[in-house]
N, C-alpha and C. Protein backbone atom coordinates (compact mmCIF):
# COMPACT_ATOMS: atom_id res chain seq x y z
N UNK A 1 11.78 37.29 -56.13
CA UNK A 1 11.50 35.99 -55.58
C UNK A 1 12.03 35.93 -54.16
N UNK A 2 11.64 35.01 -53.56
CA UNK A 2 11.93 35.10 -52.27
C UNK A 2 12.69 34.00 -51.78
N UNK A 3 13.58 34.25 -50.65
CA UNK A 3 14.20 32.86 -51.10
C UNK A 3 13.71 31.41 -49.80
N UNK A 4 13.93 30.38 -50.01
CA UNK A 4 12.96 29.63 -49.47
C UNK A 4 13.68 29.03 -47.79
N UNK A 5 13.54 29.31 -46.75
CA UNK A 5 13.91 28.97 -45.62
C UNK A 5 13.49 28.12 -44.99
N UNK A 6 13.88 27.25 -44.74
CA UNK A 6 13.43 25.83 -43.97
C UNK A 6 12.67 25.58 -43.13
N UNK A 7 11.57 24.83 -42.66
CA UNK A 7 10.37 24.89 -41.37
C UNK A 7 11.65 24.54 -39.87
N UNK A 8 11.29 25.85 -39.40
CA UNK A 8 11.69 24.91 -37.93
C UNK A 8 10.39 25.29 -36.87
N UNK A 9 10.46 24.02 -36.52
CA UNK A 9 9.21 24.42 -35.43
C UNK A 9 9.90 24.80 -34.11
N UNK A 10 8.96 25.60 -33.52
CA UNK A 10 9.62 26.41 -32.69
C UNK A 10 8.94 25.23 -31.18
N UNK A 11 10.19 25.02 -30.79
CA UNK A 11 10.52 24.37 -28.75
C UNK A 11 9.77 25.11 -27.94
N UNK A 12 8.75 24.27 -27.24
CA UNK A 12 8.26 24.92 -26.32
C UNK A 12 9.43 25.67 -25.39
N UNK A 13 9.00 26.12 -24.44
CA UNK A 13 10.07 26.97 -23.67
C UNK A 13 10.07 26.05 -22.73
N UNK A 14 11.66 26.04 -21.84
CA UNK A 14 12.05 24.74 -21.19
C UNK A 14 10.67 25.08 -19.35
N UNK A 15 10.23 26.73 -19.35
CA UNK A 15 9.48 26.68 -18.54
C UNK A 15 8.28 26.20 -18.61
N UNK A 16 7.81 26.12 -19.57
CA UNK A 16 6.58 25.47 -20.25
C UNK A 16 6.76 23.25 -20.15
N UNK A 17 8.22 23.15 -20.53
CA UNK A 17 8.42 21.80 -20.23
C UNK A 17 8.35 21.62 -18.60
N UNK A 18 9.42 22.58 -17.96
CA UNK A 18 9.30 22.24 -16.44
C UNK A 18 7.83 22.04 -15.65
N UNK A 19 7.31 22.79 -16.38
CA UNK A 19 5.91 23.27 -15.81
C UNK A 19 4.77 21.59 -16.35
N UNK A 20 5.27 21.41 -17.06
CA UNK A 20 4.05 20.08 -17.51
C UNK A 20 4.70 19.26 -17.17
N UNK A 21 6.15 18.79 -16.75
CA UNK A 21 6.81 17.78 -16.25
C UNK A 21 6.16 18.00 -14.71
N UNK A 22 6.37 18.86 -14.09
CA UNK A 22 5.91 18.78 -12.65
C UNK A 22 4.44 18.52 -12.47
N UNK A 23 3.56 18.89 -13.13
CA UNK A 23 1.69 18.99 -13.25
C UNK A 23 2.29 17.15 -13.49
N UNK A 24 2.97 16.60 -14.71
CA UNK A 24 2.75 14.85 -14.70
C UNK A 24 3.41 14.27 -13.37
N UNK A 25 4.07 14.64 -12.60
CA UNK A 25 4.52 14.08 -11.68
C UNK A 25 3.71 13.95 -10.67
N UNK A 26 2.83 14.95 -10.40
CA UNK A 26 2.42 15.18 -9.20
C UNK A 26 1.25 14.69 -9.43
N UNK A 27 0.46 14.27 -10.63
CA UNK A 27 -0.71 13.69 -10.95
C UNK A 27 -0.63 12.24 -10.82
N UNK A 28 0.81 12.14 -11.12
CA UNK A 28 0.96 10.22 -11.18
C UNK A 28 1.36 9.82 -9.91
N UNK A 29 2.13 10.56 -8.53
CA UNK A 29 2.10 10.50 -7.27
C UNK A 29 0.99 10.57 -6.27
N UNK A 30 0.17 11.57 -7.11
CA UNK A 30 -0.84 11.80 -6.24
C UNK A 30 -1.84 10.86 -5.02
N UNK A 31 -2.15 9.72 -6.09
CA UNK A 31 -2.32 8.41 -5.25
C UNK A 31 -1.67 7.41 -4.26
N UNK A 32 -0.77 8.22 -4.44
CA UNK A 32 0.05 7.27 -3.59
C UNK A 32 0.20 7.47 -2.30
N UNK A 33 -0.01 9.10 -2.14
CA UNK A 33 0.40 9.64 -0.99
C UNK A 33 -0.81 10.16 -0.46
N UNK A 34 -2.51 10.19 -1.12
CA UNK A 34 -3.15 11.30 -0.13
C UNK A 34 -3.74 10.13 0.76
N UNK A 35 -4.46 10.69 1.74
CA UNK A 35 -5.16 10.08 2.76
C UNK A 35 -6.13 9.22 2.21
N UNK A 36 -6.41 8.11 2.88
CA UNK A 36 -7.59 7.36 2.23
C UNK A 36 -8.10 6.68 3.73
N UNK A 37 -8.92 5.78 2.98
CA UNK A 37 -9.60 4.60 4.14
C UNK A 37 -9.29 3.57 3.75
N UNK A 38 -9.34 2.53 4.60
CA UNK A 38 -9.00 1.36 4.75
C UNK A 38 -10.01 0.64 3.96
N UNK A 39 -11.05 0.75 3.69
CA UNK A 39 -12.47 0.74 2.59
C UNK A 39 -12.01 0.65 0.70
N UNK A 40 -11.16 2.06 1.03
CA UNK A 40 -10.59 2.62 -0.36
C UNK A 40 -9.30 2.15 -1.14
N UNK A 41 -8.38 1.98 0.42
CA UNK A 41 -7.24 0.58 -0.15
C UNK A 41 -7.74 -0.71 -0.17
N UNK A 42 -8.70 -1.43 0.12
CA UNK A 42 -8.82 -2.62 0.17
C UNK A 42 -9.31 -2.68 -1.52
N UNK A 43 -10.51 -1.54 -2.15
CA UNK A 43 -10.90 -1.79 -2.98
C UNK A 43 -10.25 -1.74 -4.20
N UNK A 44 -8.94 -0.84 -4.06
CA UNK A 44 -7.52 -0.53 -5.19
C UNK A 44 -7.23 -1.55 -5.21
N UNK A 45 -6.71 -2.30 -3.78
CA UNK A 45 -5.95 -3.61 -4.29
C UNK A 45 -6.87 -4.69 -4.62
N UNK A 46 -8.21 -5.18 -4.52
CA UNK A 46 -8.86 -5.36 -5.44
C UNK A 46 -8.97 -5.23 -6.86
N UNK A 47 -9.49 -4.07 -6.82
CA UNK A 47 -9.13 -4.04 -8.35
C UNK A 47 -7.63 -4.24 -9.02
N UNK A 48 -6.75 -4.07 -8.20
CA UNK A 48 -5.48 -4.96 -9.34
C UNK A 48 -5.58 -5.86 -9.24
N UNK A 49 -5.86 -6.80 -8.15
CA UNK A 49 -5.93 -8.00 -8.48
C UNK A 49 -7.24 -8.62 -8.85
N UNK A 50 -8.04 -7.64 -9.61
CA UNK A 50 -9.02 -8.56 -10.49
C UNK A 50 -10.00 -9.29 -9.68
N UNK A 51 -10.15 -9.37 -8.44
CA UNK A 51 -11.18 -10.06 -7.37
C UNK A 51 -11.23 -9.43 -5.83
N UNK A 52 -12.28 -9.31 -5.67
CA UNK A 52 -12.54 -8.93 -4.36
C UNK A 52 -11.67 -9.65 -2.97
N UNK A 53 -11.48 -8.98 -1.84
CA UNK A 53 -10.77 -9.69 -0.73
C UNK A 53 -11.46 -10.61 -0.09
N UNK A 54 -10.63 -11.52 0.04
CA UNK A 54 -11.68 -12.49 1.10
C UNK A 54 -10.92 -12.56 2.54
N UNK A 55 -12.01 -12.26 3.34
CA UNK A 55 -11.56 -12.26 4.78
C UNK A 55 -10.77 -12.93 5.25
N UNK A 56 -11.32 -14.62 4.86
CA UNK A 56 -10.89 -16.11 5.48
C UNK A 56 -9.42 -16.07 5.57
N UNK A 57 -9.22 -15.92 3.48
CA UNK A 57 -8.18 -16.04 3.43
C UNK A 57 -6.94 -14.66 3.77
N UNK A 58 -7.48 -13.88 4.45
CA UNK A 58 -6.34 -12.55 4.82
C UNK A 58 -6.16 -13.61 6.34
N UNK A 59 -7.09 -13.77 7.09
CA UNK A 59 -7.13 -14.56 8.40
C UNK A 59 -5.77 -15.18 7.97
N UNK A 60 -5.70 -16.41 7.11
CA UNK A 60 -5.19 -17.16 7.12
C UNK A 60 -3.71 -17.38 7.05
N UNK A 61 -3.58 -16.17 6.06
CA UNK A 61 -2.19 -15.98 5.62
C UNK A 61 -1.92 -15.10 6.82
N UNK A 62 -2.04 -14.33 7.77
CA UNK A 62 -2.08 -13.56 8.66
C UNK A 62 -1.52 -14.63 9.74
N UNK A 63 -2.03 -15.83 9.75
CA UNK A 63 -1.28 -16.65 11.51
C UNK A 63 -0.61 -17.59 10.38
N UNK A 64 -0.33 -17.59 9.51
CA UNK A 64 0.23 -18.52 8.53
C UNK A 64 1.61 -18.25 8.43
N UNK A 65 2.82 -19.39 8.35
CA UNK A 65 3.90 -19.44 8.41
C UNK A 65 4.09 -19.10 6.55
N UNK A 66 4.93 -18.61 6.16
CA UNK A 66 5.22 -18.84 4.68
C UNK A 66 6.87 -18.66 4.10
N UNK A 67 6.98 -19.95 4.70
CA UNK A 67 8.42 -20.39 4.44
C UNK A 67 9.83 -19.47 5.05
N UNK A 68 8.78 -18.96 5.69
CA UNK A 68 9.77 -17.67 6.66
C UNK A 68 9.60 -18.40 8.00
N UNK A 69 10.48 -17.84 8.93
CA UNK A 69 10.42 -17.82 10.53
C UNK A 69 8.77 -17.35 10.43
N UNK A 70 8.86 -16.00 10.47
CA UNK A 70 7.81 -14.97 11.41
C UNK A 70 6.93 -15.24 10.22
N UNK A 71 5.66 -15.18 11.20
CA UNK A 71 4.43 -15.22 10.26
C UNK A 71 3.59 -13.14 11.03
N UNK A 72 2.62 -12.75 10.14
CA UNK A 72 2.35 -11.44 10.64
C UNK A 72 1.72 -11.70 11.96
N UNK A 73 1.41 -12.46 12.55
CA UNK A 73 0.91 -12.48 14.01
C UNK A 73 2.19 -12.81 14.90
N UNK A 74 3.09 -12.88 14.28
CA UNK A 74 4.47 -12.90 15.29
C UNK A 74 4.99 -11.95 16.17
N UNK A 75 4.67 -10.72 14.99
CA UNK A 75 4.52 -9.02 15.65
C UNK A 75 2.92 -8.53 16.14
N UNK A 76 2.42 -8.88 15.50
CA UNK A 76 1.00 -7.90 15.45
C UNK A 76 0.06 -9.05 16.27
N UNK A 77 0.22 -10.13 16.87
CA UNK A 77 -0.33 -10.51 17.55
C UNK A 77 -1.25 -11.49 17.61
N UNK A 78 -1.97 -12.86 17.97
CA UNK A 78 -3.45 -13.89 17.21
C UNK A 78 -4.33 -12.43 17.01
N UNK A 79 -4.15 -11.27 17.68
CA UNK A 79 -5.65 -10.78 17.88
C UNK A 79 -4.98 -9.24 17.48
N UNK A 80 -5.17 -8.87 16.34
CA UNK A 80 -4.88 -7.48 15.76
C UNK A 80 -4.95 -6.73 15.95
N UNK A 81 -6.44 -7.07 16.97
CA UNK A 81 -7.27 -5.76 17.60
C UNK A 81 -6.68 -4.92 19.33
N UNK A 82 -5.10 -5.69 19.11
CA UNK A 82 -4.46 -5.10 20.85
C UNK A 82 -3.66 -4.66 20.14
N UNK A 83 -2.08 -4.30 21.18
CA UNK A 83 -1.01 -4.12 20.65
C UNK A 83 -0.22 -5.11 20.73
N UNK A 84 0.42 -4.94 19.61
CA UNK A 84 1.61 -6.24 19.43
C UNK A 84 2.73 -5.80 19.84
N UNK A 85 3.55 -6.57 19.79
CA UNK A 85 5.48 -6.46 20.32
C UNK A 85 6.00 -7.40 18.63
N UNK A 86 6.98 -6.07 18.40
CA UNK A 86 8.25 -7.03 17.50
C UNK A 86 8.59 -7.80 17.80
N UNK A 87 8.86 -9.00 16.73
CA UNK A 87 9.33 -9.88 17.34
C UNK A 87 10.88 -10.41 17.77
N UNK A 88 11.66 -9.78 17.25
CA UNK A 88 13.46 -9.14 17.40
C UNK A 88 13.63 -7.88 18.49
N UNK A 89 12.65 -7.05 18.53
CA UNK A 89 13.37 -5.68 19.33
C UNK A 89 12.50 -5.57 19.77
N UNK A 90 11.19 -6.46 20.24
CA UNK A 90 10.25 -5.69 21.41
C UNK A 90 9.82 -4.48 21.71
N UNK A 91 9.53 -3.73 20.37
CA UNK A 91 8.94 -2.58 20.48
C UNK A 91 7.79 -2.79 19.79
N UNK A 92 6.92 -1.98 20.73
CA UNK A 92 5.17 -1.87 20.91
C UNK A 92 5.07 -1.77 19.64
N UNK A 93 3.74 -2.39 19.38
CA UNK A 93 3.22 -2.27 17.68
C UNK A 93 2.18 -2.02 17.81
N UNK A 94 1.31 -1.11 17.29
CA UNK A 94 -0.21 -0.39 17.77
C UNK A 94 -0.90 -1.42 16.92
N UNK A 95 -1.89 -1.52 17.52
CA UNK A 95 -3.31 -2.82 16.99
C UNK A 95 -3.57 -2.18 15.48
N UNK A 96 -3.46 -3.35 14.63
CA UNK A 96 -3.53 -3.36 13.62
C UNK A 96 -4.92 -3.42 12.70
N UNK A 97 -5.84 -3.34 13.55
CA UNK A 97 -7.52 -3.90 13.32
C UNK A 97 -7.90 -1.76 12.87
N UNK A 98 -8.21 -1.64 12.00
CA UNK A 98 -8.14 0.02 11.48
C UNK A 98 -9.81 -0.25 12.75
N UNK A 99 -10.19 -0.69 12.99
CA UNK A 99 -11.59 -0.07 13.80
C UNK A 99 -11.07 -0.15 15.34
N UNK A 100 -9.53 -0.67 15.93
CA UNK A 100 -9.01 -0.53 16.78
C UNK A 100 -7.91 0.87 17.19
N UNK A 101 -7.41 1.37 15.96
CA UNK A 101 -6.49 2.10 15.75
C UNK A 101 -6.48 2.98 14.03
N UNK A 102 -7.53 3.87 14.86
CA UNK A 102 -7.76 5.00 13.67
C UNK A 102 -6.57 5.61 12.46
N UNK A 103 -5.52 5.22 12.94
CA UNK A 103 -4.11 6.14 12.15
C UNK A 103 -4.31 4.51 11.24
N UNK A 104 -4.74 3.57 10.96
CA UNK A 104 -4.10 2.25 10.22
C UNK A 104 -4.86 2.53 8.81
N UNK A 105 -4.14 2.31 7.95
CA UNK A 105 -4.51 2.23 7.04
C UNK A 105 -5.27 3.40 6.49
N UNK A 106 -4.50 4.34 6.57
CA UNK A 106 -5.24 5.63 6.01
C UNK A 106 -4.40 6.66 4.97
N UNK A 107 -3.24 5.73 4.83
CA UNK A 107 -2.41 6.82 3.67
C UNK A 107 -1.45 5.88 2.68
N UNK A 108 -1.96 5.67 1.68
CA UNK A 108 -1.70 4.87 0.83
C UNK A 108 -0.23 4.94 0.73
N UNK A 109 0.88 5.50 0.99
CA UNK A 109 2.11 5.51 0.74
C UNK A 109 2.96 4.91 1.77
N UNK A 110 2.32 4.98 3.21
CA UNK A 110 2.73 4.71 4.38
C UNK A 110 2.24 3.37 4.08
N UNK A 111 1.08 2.93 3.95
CA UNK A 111 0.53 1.05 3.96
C UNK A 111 1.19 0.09 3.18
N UNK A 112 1.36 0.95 1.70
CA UNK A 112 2.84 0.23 1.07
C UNK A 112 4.18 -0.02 1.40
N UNK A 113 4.36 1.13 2.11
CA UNK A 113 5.81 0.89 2.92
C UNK A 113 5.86 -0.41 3.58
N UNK A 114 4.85 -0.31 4.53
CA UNK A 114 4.22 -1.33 5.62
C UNK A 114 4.18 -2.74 5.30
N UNK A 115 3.20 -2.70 4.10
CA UNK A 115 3.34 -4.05 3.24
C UNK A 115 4.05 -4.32 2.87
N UNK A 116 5.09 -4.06 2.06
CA UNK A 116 6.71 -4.05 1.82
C UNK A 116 7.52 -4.73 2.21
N UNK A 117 7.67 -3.92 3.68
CA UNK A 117 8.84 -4.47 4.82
C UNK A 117 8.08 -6.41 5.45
N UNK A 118 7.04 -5.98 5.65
CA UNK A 118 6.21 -7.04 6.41
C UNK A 118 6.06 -7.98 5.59
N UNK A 119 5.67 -8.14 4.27
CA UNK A 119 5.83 -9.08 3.58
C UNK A 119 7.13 -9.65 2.80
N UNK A 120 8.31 -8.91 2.94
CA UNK A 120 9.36 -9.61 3.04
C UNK A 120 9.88 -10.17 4.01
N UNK A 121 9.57 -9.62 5.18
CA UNK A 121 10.05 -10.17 6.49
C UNK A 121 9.29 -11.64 6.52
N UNK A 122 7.69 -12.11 6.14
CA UNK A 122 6.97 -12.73 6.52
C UNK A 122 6.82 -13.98 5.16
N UNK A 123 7.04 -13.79 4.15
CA UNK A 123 7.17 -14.58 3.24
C UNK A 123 8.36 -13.70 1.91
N UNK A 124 9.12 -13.54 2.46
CA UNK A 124 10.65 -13.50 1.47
C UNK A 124 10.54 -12.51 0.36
N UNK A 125 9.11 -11.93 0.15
CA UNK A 125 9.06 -11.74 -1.10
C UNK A 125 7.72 -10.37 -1.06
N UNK A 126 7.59 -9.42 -1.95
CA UNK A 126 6.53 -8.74 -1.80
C UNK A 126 5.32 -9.40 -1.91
N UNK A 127 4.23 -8.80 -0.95
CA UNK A 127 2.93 -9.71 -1.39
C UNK A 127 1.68 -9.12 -2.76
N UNK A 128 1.22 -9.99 -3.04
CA UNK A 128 0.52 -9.44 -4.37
C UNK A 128 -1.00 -9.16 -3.60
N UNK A 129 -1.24 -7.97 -4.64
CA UNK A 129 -2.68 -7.01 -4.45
C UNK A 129 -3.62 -7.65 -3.65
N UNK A 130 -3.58 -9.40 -4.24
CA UNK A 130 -4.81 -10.30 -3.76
C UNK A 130 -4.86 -10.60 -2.34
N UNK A 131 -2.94 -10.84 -1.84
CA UNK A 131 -3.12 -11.23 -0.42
C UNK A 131 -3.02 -9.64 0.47
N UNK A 132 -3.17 -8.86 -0.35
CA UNK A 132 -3.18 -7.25 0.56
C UNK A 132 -4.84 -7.38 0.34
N UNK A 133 -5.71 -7.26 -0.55
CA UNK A 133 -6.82 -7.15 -0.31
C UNK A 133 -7.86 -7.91 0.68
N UNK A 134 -6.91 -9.43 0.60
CA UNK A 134 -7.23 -10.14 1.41
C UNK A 134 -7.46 -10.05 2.98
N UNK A 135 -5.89 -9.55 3.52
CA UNK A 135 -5.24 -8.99 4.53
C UNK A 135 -6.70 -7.87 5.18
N UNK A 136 -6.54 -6.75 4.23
CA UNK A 136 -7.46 -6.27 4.69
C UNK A 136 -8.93 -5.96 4.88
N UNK A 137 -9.50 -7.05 4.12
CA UNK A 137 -10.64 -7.39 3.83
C UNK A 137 -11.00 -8.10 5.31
N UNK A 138 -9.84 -8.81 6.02
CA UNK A 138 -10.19 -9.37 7.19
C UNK A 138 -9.73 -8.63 8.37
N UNK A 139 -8.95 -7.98 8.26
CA UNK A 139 -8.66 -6.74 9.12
C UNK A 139 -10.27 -5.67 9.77
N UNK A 140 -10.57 -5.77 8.71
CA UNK A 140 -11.67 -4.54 8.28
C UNK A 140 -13.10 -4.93 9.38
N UNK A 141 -13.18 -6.75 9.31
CA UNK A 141 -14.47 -7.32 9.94
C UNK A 141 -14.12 -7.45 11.26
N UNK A 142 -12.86 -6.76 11.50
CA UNK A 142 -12.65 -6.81 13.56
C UNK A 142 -13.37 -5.66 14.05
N UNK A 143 -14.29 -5.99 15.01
CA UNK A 143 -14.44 -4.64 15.29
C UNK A 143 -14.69 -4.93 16.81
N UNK A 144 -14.78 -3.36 17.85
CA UNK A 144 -14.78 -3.78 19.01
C UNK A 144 -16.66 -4.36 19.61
């Protein structure tokens, strides 16, 4: 008779874990960081927020005070499509209109940053998908 030894299932190998931990990382980053268009972020943040951008209202919130000092035309200017000046340290801010200034809005990791800082500076608080889609939904209809 034989005698009876217990199931152990055998552990992948920790290179086999390293190896599918890095393939999930770099799949779930991936978006965040490659190049895009200003077309392609407007339509992401769209789709999180469940509705298309409306120009008017990116306009609006754009020269709009929101319970902050600085509203985003404080830095970036009434007219998006020049360069702006900070509004604390007076350093140049390249025109924000992506059909004025080809580098805007073209790398999804950098525009979040962007949105980030700017919408805490500009209303206290991060802004949601709707007023980014918004934002650039009206950004998008400047052209020269």
């Amino acid at each position: 008779m034989h005698p009876i030894t217990p199931y152990r299932p055998s552990l992948p190998s920790c290179r086999l874990v390293r190896a599918f931990g890095l393939a999930l990382a770099c799949t779930a980053l991936a978006p965040l960081s490659h190049a895009a268009s200003p077309a392609e972020l407007s339509a992401n943040y769209a789709t999180q927020a469940k509705a298309a951008g409306v120009a008017a209202r990116g306009q609006l919130f754009f020269n709009s005070t929101h319970g902050k000092e600085w509203r985003c035309a404080s830095c970036h200017g009434t007219e998006p499509t020049q360069t702006g000046k900070h509004a604390a340290t007076g350093k140049p801010i390249g025109a924000l209109a992506p059909a004025f200034n080809a580098e805007r809005f073209t790398d999804a990791a950098k525009t979040e940053k962007w949105f980030r800082r700017n919408c805490n500076d500009v209303a206290g608080r991060e802004c949601t998908a709707a007023e980014k889609a918004d934002i650039l939904s009206w950004l998008m209809t400047l052209k020269p």
